[in-house]
C-alpha atoms as a PDB file:
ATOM      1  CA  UNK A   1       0.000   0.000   0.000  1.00  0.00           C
ATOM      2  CA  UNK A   2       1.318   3.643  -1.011  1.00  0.00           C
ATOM      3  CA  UNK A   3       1.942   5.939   1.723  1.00  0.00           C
ATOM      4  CA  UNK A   4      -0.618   8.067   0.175  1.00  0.00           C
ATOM      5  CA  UNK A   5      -2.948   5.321   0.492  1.00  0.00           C
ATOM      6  CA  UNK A   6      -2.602   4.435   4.172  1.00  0.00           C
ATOM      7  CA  UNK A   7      -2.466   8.231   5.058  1.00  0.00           C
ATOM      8  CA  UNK A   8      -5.687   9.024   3.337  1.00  0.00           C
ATOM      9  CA  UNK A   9      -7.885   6.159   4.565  1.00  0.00           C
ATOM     10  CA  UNK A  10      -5.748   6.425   8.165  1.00  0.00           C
ATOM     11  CA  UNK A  11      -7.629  10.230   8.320  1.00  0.00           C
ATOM     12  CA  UNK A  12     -11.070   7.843  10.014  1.00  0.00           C
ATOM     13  CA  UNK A  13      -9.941   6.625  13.152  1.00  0.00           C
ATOM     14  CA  UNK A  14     -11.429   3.040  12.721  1.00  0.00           C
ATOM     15  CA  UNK A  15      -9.702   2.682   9.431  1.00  0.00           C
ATOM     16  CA  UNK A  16      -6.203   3.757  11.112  1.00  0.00           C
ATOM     17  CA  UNK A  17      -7.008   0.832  14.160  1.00  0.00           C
ATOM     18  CA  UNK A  18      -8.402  -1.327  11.428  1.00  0.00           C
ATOM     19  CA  UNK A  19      -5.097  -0.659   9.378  1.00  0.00           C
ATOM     20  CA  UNK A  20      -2.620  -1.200  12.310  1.00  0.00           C
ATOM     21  CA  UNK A  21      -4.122  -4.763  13.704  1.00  0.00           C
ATOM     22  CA  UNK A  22      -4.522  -6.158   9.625  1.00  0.00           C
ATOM     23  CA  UNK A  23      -0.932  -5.077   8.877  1.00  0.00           C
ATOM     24  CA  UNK A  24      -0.419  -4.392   5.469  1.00  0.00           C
ATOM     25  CA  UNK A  25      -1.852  -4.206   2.468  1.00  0.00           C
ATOM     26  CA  UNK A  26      -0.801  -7.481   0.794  1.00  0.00           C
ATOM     27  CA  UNK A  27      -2.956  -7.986  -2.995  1.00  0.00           C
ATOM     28  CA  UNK A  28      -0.996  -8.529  -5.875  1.00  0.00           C
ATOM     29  CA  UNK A  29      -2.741  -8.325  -8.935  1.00  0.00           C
ATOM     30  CA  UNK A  30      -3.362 -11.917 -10.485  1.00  0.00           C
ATOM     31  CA  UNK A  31      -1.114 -13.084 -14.146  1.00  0.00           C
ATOM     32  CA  UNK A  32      -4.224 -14.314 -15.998  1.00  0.00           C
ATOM     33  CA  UNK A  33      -6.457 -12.500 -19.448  1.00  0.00           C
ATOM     34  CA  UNK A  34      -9.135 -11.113 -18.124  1.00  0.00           C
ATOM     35  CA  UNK A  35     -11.047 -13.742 -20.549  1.00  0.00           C
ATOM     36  CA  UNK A  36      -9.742 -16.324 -17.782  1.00  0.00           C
ATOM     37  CA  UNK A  37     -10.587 -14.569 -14.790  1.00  0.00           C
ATOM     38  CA  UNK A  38     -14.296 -14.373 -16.430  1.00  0.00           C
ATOM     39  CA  UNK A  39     -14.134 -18.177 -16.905  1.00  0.00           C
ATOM     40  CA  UNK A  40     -12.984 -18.782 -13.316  1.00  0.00           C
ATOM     41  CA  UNK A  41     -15.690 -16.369 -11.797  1.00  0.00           C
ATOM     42  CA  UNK A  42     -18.864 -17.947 -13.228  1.00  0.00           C
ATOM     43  CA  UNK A  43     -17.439 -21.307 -12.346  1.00  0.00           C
ATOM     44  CA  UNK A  44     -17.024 -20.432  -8.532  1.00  0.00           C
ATOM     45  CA  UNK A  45     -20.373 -18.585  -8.843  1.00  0.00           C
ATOM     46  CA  UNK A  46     -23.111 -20.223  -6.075  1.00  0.00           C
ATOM     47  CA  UNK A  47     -20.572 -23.286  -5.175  1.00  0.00           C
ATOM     48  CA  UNK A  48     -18.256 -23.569  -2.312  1.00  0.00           C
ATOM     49  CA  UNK A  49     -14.712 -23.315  -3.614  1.00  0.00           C
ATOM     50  CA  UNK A  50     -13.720 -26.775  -3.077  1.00  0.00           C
ATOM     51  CA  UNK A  51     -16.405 -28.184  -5.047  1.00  0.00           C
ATOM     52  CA  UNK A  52     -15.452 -25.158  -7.405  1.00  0.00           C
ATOM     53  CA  UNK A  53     -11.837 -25.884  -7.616  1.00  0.00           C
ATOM     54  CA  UNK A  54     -12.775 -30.030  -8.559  1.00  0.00           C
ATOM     55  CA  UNK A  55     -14.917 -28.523 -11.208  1.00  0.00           C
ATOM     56  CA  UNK A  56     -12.175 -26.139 -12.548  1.00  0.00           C
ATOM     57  CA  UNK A  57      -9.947 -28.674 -12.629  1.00  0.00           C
ATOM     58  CA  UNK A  58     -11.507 -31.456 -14.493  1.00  0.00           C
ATOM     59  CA  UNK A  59     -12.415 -29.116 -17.404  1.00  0.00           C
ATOM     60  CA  UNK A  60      -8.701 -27.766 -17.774  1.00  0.00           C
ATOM     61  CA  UNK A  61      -8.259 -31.311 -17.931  1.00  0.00           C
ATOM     62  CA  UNK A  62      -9.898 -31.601 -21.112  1.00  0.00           C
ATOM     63  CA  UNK A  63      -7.761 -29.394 -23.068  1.00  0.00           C
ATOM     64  CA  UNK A  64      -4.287 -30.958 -21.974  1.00  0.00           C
ATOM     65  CA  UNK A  65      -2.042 -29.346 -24.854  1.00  0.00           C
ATOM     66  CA  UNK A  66      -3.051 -26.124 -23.118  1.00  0.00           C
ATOM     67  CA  UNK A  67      -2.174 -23.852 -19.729  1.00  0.00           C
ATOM     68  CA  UNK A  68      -6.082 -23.071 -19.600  1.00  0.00           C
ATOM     69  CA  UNK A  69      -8.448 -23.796 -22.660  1.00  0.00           C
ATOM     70  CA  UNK A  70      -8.618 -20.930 -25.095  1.00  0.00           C
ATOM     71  CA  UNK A  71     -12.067 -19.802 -26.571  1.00  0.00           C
ATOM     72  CA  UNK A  72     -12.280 -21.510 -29.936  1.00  0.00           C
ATOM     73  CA  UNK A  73     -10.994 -24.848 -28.197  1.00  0.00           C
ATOM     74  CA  UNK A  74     -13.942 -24.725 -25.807  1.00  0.00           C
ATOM     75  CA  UNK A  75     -16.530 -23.400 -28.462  1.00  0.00           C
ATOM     76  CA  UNK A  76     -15.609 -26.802 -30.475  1.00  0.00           C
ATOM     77  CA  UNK A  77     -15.974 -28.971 -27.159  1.00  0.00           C
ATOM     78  CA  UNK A  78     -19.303 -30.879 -26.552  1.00  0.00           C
ATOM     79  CA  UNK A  79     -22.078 -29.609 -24.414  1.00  0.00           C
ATOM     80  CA  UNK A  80     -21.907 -33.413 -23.072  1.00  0.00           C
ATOM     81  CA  UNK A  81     -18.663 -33.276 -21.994  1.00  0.00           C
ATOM     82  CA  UNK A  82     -18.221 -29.767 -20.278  1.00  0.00           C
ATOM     83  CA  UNK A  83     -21.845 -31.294 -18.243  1.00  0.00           C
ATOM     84  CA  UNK A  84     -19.242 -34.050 -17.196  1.00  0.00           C
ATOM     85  CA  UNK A  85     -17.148 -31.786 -15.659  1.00  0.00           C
ATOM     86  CA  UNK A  86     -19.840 -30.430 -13.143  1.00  0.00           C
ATOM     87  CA  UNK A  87     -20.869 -27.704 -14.759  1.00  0.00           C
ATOM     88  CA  UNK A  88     -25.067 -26.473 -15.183  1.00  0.00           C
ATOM     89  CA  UNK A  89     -26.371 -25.507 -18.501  1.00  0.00           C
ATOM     90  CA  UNK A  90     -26.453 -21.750 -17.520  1.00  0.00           C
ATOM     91  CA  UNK A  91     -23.360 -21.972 -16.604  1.00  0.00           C
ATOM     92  CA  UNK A  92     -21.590 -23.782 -20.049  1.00  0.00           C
ATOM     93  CA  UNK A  93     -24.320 -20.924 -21.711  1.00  0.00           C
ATOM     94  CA  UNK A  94     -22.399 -18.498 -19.608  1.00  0.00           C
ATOM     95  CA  UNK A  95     -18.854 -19.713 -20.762  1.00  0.00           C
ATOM     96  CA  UNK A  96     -19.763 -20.161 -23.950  1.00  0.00           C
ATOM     97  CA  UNK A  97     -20.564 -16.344 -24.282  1.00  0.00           C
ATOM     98  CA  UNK A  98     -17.395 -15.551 -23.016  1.00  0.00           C
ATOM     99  CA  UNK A  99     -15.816 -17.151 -25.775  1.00  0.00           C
ATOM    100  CA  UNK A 100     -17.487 -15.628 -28.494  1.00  0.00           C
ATOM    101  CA  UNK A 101     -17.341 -12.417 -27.003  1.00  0.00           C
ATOM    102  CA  UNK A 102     -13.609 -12.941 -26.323  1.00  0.00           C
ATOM    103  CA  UNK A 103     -13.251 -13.954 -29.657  1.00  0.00           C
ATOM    104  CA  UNK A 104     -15.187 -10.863 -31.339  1.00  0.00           C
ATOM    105  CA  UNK A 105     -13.535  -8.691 -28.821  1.00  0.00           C
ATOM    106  CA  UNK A 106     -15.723  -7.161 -26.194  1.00  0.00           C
ATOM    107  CA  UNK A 107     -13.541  -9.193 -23.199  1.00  0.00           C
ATOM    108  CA  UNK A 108     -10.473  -7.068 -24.503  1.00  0.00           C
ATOM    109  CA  UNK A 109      -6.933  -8.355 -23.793  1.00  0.00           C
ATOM    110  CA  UNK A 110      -5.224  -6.848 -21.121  1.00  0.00           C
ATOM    111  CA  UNK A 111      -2.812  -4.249 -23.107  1.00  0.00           C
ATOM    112  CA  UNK A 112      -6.436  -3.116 -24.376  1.00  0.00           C
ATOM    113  CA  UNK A 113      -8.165  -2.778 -21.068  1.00  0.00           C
ATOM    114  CA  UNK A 114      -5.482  -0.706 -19.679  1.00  0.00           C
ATOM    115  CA  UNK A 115      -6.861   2.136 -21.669  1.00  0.00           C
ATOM    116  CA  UNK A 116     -10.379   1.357 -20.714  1.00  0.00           C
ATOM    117  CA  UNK A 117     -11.895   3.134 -17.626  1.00  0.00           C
ATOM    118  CA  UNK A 118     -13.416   1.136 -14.687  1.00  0.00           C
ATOM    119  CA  UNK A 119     -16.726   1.651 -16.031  1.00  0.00           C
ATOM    120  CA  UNK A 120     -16.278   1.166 -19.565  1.00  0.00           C
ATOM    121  CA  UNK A 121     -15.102  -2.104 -18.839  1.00  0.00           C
ATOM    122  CA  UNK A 122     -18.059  -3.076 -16.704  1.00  0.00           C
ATOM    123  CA  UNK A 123     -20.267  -1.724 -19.217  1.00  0.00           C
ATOM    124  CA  UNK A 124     -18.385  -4.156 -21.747  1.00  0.00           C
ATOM    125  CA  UNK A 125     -18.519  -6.881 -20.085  1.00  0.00           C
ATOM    126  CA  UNK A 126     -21.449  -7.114 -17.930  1.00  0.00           C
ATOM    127  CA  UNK A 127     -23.088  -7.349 -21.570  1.00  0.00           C
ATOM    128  CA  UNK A 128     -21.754 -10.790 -21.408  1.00  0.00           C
ATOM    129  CA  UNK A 129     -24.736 -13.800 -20.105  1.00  0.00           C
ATOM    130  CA  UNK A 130     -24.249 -14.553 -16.575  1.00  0.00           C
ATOM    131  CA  UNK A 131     -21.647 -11.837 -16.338  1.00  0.00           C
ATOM    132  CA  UNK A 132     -22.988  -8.991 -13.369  1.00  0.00           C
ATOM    133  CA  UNK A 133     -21.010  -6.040 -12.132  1.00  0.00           C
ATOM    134  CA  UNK A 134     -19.840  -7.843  -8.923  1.00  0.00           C
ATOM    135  CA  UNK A 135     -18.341 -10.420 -11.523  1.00  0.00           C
ATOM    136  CA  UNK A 136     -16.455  -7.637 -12.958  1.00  0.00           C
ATOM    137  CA  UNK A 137     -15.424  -5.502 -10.126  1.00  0.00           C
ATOM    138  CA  UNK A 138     -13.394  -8.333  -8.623  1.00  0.00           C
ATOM    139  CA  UNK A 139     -11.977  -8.700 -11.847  1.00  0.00           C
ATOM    140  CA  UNK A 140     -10.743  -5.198 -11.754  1.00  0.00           C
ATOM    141  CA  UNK A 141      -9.535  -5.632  -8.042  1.00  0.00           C
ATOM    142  CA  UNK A 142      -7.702  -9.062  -8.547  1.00  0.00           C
ATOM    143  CA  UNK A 143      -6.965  -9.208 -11.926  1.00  0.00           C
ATOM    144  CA  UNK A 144      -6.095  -5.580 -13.085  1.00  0.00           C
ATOM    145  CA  UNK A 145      -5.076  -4.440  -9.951  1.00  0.00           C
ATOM    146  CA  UNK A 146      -7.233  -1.185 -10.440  1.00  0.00           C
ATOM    147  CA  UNK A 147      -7.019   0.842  -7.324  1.00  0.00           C
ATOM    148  CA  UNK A 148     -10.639   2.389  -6.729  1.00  0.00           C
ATOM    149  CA  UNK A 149     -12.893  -0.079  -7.313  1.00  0.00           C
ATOM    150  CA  UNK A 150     -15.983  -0.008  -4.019  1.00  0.00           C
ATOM    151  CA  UNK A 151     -17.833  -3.557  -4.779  1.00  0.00           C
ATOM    152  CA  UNK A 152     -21.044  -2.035  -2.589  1.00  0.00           C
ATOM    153  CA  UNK A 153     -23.016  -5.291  -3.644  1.00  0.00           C
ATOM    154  CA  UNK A 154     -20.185  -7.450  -2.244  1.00  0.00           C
ATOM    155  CA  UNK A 155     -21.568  -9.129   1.589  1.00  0.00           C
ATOM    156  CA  UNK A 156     -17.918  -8.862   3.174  1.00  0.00           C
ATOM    157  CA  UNK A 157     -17.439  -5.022   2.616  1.00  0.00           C
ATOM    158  CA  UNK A 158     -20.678  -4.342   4.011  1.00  0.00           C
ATOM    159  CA  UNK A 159     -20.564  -6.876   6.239  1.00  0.00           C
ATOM    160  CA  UNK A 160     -16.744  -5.235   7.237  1.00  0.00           C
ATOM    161  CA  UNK A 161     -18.565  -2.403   7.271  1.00  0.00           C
ATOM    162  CA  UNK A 162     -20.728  -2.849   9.638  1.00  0.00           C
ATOM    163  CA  UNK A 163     -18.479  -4.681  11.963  1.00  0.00           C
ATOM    164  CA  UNK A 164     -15.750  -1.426  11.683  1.00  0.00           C
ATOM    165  CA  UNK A 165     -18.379   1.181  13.017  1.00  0.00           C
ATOM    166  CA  UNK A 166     -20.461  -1.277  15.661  1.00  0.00           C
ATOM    167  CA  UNK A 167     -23.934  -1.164  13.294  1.00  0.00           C
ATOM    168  CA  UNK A 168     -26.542  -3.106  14.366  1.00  0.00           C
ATOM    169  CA  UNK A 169     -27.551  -3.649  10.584  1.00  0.00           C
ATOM    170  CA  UNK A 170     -25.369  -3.716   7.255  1.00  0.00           C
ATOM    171  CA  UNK A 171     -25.061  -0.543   5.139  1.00  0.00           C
ATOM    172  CA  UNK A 172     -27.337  -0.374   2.209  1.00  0.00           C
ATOM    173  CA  UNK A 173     -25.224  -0.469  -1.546  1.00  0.00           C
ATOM    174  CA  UNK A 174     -26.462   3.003  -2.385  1.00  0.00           C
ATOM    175  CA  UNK A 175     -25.555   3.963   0.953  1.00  0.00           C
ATOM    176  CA  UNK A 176     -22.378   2.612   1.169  1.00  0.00           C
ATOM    177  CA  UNK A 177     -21.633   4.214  -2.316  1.00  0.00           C
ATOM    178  CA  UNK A 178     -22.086   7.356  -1.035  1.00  0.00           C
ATOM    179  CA  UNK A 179     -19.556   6.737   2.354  1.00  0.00           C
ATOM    180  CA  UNK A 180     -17.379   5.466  -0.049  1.00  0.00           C
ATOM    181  CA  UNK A 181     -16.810   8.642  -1.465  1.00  0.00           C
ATOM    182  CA  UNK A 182     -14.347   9.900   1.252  1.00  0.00           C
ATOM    183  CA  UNK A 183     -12.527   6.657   0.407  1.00  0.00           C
ATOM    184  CA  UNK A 184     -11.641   7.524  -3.452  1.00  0.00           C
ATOM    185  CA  UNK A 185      -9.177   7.219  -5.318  1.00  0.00           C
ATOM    186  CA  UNK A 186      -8.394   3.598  -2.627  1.00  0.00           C
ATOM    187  CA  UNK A 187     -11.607   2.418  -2.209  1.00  0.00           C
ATOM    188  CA  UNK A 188     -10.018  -0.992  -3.304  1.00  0.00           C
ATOM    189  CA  UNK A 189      -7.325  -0.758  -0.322  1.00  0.00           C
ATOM    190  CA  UNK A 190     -10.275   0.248   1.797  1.00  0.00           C
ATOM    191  CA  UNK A 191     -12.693  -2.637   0.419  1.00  0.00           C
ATOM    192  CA  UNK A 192      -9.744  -4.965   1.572  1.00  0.00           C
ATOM    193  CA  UNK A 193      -9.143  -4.140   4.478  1.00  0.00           C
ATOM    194  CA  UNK A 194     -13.184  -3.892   5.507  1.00  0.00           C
ATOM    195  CA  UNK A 195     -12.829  -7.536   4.167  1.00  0.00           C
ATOM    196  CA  UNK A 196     -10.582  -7.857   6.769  1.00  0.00           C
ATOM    197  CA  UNK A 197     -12.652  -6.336   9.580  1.00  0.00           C
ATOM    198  CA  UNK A 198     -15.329  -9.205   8.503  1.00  0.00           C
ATOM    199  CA  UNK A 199     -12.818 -11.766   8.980  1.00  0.00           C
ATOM    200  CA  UNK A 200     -11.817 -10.123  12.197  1.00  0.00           C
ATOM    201  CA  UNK A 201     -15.430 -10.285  13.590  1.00  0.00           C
ATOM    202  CA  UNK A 202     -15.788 -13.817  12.346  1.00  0.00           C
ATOM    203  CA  UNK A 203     -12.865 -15.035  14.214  1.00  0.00           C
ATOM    204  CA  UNK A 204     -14.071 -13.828  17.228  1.00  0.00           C
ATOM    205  CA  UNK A 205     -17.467 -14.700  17.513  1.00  0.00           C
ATOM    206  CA  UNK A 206     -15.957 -18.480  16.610  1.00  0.00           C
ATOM    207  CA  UNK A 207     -13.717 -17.898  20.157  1.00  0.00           C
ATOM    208  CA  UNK A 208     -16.476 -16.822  22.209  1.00  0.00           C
ATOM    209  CA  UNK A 209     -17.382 -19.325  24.643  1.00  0.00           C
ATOM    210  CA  UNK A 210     -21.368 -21.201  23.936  1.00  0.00           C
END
């Protein structure tokens, strides 16, 4: 995390306590295409990431002269056989679309989406069938790296949220939007660390004694 980073969201006084007891800010920006990263998000979609992982793995299996299938490899593959691999019709439907669009060029390489703007790209892209803008927010968090992405929808950042500040309830999107304001240009580094603070809150409601 820059220093401008930690100074600016250190200004709240629960984000500088929340900051000093998570330590620091550790994401590094995952080496994949960003027509990957789609592949791998609507196969973890709605499964627990075990039985996610098994599923992930069987169908790279099918493709073994490859690191990960490419788009006109899995295009040509049978509907049978990527149902073999665990997946549901919606979601093959889903994958399927992000091959053709990868291959007619809406799911831009990487060198192209570096000139694309955080919303462009979720305008792009959430065009895509089973493709929302959660889907691509964490792509621009984990995969691009971009720094002020606020996923508002996301559970954990309100959930972090909530925890941080002693709520009895969970911030609405459109309200957390709005507090999110003060957290721009980070609101990544701050959506990771309230991450944190829901992991934090987890871990100690598991220690408390029944």
């Amino acid at each position: 995390m820059s220093f401008e980073a930690r100074r600016h969201l250190s200004a709240d006084p629960a984000f500088a306590a929340l900051i000093r007891r998570a330590g620091p800010f550790t994401l590094k920006a995952e080496k994949q295409t960003l027509y990957e990263a789609l592949v791998r998000a609507i196969s973890h979609q709605q499964l627990h990431g075990n039985a996610a992982r098994a599923i992930m793995g069987r169908f790279v299996a099918l493709y073994p002269d490859s690191p990960f299938p490419q788009a006109e490899q899995v295009l040509a593959t049978d509907v049978a056989e990527l149902r073999a691999c665990g997946f549901s019709f919606s979601k093959i439907a889903a994958i399927r679309d992000i091959c053709a669009k990868t291959l007619d060029g809406t799911v831009p390489h990487r060198r192209t989406a570096i000139r694309l703007t955080d919303e462009e790209l979720i305008e792009r892209l959430t065009s895509i069938r089973g493709v929302g803008r959660w889907t691509v927010e964490m792509m621009l968090i984990f995969t691009l790296g971009r720094p002020d992405i606020l996923p508002v929808d996301d559970f954990g950042v309100r959930d972090g949220y909530r925890r941080l500040y002693g709520l009895d309830e969970q911030p609405k999107p459109r309200a957390l939007t709005e507090i999110g304001k003060a957290w721009a240009p980070w609101r990544s580094i701050a959506a990771w660390y309230l991450w944190r603070a829901s992991d934090e809150g987890k871990k100690i409601k598991t220690a408390d004694p029944v």
